[in-house]
Structures are given as C-alpha cells and as structure tokens.
Protein backbone atom coordinates (compact mmCIF):
# COMPACT_ATOMS: atom_id res chain seq x y z
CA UNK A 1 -6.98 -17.05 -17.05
CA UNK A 2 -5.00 -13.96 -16.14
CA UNK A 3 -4.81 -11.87 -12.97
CA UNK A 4 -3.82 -8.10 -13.52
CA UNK A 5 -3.05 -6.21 -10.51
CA UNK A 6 -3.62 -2.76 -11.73
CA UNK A 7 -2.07 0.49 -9.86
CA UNK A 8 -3.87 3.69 -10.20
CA UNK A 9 -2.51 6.83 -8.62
CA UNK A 10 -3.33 10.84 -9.23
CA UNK A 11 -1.22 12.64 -11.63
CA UNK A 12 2.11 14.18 -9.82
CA UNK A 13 0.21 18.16 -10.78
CA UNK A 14 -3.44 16.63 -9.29
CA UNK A 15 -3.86 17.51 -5.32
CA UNK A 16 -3.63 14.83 -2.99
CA UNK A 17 -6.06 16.03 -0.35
CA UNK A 18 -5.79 11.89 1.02
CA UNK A 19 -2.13 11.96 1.02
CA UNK A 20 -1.90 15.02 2.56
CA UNK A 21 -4.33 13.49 5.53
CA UNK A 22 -2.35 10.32 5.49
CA UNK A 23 0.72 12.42 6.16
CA UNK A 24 -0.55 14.60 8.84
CA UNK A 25 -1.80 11.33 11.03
CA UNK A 26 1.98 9.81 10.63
CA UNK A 27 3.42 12.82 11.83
CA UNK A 28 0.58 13.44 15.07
CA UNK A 29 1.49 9.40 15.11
CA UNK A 30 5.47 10.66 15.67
CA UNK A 31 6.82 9.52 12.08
CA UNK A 32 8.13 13.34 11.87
CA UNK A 33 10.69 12.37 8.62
CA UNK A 34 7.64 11.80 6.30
CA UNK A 35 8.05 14.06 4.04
CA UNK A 36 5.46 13.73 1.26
CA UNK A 37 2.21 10.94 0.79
CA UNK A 38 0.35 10.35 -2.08
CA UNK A 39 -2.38 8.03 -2.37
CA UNK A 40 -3.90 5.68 -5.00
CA UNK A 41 -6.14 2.71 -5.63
CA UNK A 42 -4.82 -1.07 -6.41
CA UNK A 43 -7.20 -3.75 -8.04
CA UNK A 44 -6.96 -7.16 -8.97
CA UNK A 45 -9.19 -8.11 -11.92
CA UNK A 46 -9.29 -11.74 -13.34
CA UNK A 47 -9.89 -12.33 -16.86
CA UNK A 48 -11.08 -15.55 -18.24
CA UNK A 49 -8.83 -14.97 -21.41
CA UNK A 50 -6.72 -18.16 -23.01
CA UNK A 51 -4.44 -15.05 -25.27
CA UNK A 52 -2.08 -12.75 -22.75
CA UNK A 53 -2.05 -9.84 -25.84
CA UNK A 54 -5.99 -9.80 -25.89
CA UNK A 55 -6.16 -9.89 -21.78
CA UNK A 56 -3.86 -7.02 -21.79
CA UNK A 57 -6.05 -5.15 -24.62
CA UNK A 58 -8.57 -5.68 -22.12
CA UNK A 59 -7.54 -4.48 -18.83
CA UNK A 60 -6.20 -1.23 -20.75
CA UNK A 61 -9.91 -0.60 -22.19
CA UNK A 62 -10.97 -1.15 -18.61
CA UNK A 63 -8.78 1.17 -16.74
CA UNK A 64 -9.08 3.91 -19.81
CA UNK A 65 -13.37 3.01 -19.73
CA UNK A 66 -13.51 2.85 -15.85
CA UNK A 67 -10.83 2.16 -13.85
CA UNK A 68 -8.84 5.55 -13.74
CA UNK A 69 -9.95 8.69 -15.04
CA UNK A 70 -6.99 9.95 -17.39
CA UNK A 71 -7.81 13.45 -16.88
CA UNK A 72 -6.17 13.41 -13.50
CA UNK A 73 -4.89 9.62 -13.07
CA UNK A 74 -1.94 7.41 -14.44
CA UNK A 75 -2.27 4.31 -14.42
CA UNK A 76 0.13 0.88 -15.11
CA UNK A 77 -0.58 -2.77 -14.48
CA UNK A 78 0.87 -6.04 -13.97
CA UNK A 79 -0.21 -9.16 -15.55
CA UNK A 80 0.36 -12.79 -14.95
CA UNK A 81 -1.16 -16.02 -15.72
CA UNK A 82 -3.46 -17.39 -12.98
C-alpha cells in the first residue's frame, strides 16, 4: 500500500481570489509584512498497490482525470509506502 500526499495549487498567471482574502484577514489580523498568499488544495489518497511505478501511474491519472484541472492548476505529489 502507498500513501501519496498530493499538492495542488493554481497556476502562478490564474487569480487567486482565496489568497488574496487570506491575505487581507492577516493584515486586518496585524501581520502587515505579508506580502503575497496563494492558496491550494492537499490530499492524501491511499492506494492498495504492491508496485510503487504502477501506484505512481495511478495517482498521476487521478490528479490529470480529477484531482486538478490542468487548465489552470499544477500539480506534484509525494509518495511513500504505507
């Protein structure tokens, strides 16, 4: 079994209407050096998969199929045995 903690986050040219929210709260909250937020999603996903090369064919299909939209996301992962 595998555990991929997968790190999805909007394309540096995509708007960041979240991040932008995130840093206006900090600075009402008195953190007045933030300079820039950007936002993103993390996942864990577990694969019942005895081969690391096909769990990591996997998890790419999944965050290509659903997990991130390309158009406007990157996205990179980590995976270790579980």
């Amino acid at each position: 079994m595998y555990l991929a903690k997968v790190y999805v986050t909007l394309k540096p040219t995509v708007n960041d209407p979240q991040g932008l929210t995130i840093k206006g709260a900090l600075h009402n909250l008195g953190f007045a050096s933030v300079e820039d937020v950007r936002a993103g999603k993390y996942i864990e996903v577990r694969v019942k998969e005895s081969d690391p090369k096909k769990a990591h064919i996997q998890i790419d299909e999944m965050c290509r199929k659903l997990l991130a939209n390309p158009v406007i996301e990157n996205y990179r992962f980590d995976l270790e045995k579980a």
